[in-house]
Protein backbone atom coordinates (compact mmCIF):
# COMPACT_ATOMS: atom_id res chain seq x y z
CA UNK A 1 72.73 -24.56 42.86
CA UNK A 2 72.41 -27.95 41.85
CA UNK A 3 75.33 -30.05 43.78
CA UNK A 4 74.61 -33.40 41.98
CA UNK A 5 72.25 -33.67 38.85
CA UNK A 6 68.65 -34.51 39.40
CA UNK A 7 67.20 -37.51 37.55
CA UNK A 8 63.97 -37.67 39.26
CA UNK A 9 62.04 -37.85 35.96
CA UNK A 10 59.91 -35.44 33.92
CA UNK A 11 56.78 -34.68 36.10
CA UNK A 12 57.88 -36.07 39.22
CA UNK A 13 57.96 -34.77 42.64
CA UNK A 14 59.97 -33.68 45.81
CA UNK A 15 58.11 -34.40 49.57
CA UNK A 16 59.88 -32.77 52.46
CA UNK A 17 59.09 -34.22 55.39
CA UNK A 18 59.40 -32.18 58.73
CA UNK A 19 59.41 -33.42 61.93
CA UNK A 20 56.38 -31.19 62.64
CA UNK A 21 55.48 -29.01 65.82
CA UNK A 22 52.32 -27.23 67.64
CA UNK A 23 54.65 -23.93 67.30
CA UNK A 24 53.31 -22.19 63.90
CA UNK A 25 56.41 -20.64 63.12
CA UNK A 26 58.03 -24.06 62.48
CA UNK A 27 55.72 -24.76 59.70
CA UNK A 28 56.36 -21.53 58.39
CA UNK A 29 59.99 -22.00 58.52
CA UNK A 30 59.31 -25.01 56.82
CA UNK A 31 57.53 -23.52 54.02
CA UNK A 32 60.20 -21.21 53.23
CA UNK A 33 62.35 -24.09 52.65
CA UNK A 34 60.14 -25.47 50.26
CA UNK A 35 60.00 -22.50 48.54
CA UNK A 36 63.97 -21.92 48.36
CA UNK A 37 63.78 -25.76 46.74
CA UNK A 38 61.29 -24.72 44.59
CA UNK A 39 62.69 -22.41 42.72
CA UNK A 40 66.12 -24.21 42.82
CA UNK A 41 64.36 -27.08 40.37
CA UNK A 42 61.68 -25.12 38.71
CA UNK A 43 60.95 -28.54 36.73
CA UNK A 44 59.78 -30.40 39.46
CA UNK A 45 56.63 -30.29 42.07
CA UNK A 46 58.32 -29.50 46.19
CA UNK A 47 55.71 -30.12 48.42
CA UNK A 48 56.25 -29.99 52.25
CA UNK A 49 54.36 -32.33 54.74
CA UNK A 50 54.52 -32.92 58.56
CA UNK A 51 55.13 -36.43 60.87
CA UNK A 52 53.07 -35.13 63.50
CA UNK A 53 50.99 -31.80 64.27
CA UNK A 54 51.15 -30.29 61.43
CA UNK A 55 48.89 -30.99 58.22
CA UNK A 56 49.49 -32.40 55.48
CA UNK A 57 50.70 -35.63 56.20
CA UNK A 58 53.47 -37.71 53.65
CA UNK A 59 50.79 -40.38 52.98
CA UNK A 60 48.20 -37.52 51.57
CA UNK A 61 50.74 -35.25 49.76
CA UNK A 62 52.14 -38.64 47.71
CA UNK A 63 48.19 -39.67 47.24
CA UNK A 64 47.68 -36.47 45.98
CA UNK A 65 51.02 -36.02 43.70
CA UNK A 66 49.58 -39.48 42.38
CA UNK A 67 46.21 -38.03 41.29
CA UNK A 68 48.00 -35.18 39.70
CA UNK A 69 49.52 -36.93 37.81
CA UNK A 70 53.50 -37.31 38.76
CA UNK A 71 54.72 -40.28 37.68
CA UNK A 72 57.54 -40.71 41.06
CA UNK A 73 58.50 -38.91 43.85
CA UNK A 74 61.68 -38.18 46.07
CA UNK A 75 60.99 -38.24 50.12
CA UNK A 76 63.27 -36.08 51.61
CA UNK A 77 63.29 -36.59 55.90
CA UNK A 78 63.92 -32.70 57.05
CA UNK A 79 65.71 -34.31 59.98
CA UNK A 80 69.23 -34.11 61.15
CA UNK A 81 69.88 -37.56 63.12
CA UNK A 82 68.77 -40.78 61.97
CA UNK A 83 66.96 -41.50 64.95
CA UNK A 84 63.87 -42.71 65.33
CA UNK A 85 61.55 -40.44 63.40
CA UNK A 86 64.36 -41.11 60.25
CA UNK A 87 64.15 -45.14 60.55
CA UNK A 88 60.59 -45.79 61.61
CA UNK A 89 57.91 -42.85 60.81
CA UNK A 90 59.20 -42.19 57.59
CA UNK A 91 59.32 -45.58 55.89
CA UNK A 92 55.84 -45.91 58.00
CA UNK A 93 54.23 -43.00 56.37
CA UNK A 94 55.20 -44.30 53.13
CA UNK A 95 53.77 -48.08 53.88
CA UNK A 96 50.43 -46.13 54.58
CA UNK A 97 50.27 -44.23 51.58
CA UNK A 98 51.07 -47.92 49.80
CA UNK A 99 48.63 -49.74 52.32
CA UNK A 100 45.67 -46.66 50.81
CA UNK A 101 46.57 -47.75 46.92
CA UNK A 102 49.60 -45.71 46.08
CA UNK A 103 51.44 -47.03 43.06
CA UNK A 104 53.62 -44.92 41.95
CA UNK A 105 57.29 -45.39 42.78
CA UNK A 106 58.63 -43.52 45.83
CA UNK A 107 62.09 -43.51 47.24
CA UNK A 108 63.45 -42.05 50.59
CA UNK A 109 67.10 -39.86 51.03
CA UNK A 110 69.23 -40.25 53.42
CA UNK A 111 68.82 -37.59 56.63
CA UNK A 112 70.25 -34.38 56.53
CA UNK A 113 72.94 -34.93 59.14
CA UNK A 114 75.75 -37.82 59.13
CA UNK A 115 74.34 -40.84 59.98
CA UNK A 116 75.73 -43.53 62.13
CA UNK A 117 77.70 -46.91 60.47
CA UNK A 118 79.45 -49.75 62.01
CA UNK A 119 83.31 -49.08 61.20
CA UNK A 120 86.56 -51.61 62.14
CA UNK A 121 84.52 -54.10 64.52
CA UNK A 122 83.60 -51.00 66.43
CA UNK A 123 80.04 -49.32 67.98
CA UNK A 124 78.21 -47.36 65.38
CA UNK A 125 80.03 -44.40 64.28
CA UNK A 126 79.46 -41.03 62.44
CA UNK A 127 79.26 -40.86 58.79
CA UNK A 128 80.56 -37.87 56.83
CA UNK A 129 79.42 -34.30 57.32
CA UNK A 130 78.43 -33.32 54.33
CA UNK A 131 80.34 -29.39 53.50
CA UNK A 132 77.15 -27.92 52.91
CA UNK A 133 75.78 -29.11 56.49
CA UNK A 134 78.69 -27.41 57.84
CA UNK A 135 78.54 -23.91 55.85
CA UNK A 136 75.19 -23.17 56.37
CA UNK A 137 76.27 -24.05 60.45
CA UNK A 138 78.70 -21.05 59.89
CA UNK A 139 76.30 -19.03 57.72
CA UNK A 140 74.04 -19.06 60.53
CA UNK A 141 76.78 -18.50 63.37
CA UNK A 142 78.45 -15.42 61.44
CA UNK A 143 74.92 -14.00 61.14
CA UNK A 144 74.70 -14.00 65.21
CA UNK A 145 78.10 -12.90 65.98
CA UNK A 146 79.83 -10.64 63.62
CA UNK A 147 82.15 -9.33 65.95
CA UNK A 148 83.68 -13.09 66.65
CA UNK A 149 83.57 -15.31 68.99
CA UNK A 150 86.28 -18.35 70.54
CA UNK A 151 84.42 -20.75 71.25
CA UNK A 152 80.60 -22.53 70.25
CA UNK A 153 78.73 -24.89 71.57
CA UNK A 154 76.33 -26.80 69.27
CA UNK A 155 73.07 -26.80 70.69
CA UNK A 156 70.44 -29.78 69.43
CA UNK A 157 67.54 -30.85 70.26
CA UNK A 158 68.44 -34.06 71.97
CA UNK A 159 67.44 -37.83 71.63
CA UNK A 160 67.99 -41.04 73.43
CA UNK A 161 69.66 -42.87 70.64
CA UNK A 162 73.48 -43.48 71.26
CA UNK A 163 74.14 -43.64 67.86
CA UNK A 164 72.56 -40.71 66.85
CA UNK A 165 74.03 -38.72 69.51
CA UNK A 166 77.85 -39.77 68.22
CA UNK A 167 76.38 -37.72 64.53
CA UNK A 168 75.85 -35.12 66.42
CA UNK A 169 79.45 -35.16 68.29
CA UNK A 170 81.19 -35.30 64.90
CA UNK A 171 79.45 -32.46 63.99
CA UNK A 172 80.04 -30.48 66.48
CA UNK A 173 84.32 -31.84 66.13
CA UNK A 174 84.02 -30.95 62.37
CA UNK A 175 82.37 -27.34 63.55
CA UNK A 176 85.15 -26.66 65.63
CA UNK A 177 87.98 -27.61 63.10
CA UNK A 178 86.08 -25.52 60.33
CA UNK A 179 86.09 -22.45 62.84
CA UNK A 180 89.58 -23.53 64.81
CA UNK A 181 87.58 -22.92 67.98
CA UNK A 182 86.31 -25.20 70.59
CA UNK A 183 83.36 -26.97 69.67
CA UNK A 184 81.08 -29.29 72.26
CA UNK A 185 77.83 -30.85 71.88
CA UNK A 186 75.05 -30.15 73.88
CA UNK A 187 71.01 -30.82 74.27
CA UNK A 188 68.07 -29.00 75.14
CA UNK A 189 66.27 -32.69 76.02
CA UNK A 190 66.83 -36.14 76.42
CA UNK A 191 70.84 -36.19 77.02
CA UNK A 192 73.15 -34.14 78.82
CA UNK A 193 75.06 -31.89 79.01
CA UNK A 194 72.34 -29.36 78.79
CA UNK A 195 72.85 -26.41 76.64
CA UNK A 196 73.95 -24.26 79.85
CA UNK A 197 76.15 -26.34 81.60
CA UNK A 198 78.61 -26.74 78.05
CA UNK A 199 78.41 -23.23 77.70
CA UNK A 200 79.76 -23.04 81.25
CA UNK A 201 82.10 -25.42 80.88
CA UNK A 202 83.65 -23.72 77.97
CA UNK A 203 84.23 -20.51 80.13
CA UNK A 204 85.14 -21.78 83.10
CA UNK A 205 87.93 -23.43 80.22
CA UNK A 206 89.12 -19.51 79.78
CA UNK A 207 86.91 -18.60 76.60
CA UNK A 208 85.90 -15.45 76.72
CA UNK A 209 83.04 -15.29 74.05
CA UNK A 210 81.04 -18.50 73.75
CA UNK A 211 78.80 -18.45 70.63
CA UNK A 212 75.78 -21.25 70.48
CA UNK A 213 75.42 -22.82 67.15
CA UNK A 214 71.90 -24.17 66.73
CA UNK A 215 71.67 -27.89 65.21
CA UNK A 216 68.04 -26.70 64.40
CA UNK A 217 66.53 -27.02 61.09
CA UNK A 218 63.26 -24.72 62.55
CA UNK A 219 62.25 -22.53 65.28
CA UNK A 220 60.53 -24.06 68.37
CA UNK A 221 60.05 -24.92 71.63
CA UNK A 222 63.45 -26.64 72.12
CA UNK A 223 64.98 -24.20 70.25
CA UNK A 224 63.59 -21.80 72.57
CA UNK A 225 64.88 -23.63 75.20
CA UNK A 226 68.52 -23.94 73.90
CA UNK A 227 68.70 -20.46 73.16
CA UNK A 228 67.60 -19.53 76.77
CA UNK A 229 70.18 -21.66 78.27
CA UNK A 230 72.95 -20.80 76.71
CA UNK A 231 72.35 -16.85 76.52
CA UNK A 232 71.85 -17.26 81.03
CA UNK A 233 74.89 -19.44 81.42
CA UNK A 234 76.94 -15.97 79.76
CA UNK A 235 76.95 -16.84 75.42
CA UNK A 236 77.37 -14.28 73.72
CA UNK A 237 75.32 -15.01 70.53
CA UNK A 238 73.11 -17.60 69.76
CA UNK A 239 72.27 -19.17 65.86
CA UNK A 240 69.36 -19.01 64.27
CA UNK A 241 68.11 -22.16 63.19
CA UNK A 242 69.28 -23.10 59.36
CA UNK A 243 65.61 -22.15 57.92
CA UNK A 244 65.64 -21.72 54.38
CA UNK A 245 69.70 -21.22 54.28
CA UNK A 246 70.96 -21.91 50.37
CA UNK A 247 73.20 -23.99 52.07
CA UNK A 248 70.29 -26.02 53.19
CA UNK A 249 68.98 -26.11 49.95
CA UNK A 250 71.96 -27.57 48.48
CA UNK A 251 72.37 -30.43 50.92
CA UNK A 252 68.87 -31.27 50.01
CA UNK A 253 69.52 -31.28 46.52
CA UNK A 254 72.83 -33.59 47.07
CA UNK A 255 70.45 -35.90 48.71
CA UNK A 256 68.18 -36.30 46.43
CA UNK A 257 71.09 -36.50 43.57
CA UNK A 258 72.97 -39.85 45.76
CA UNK A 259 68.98 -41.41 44.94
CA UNK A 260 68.08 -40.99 41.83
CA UNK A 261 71.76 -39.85 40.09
């Protein structure tokens, strides 16, 4: 499945780093991801580790890889807007591992999602959206709603960051061409519209059967929420979150390619 070839080096190592959550089935989610990766590049170690909550921590799985031996590792931020968790808690776990004795060389991937880039003078702006992003999206949505639907709204988790918020937008604008359906943005937290109020809005618009795409890597409480929200205000189907899609796997492996390719 390999999207971009992987140069990380004999012996060295893969760290997915999750955002982390008090909801077990998040980690769980997160360690069937690691286990799709892991037997996508049988020659290298995937480990999984956790920002907050959850154990282990970046700065202890890279000071172990170290004692075992592996010569490098790959960080790979399980994250989907380069918000603040993306820009300041992973470089920071890394600069603790360093800050503990860590030598060996690590480097960090870009975020799963598009990420925001100043463009003709303008306010950040969306990046690409990489294909894979987008089929595993429609993977998940086709799962929910076999019998079709005519419109989606892309439910996230939500952040205060402008610019991350635009990433999500362009998603949900390259969703909607990909399906040739309307397809708005909405939040569980943090931003409106909520989840219920697009899903609304779409109807009151004359579509008949709204589907909820879920910009969700895991399960969880704002998942939860999202789902809740947009199956009251009258959707018809609501996405699982991308889990351990192959799709997934392959963005993650395109990542790590555009580093160490």
């Amino acid at each position: 499945m390999r999207s971009a070839p992987l140069t990380v080096g004999s012996g060295g190592a893969l760290v997915l780093v999750a955002h982390g959550s008090r909801d077990p089935r998040a980690a769980a989610s997160t360690r069937a991801l690691a286990r799709a990766v892991r037997t996508a590049v049988t020659d290298l170690a995937v480990r999984e580790s956790y920002l907050d909550h959850t154990i282990p921590a970046p700065d202890a799985v890279l000071g172990d890889l170290e004692a075992g031996g592996h010569p490098c590792a790959v960080l790979v931020p399980l994250l989907l807007t380069a918000a603040y968790h993306g820009r300041v808690d992973v470089p920071a776990a890394v600069e603790q591992a360093r800050s503990a004795g860590l030598r060996i060389p690590v480097r960090v991937t870009r975020v799963l999602g598009p990420e925001p880039g100043p463009a003709d003078g303008m306010p950040a702006r969306s990046g690409p959206v990489h294909g894979a992003l987008l089929a595993g999206l429609r993977r998940r949505l086709t799962e929910a709603a076999p019998d079709g639907f005519d419109a989606v709204v892309l439910a996230a988790a939500g952040t205060r960051d402008a610019a991350a918020r635009l990433t999500v937008e362009r998603v949900a604008e390259r969703l909607g061409a990909a399906l040739g359906v309307p397809c708005v943005p909405a939040y569980a937290s943090a931003a409106p519209p909520t989840v219920d109020v697009a899903v609304q809005g779409l109807r009151a618009a004359g579509a008949r059967r709204v589907a909820a795409a879920a910009y969700f890597l895991a399960p969880g409480r704002l998942y939860d929420a999202a789902a809740v929200a947009a199956r009251d205000a009258g959707a018809v189907a609501v996405a699982a979150p991308l889990g351990d899609a192959p799709e997934l796997v392959e963005l993650i492996l395109s990542r790590v390619g555009s580093v160490t390719g």
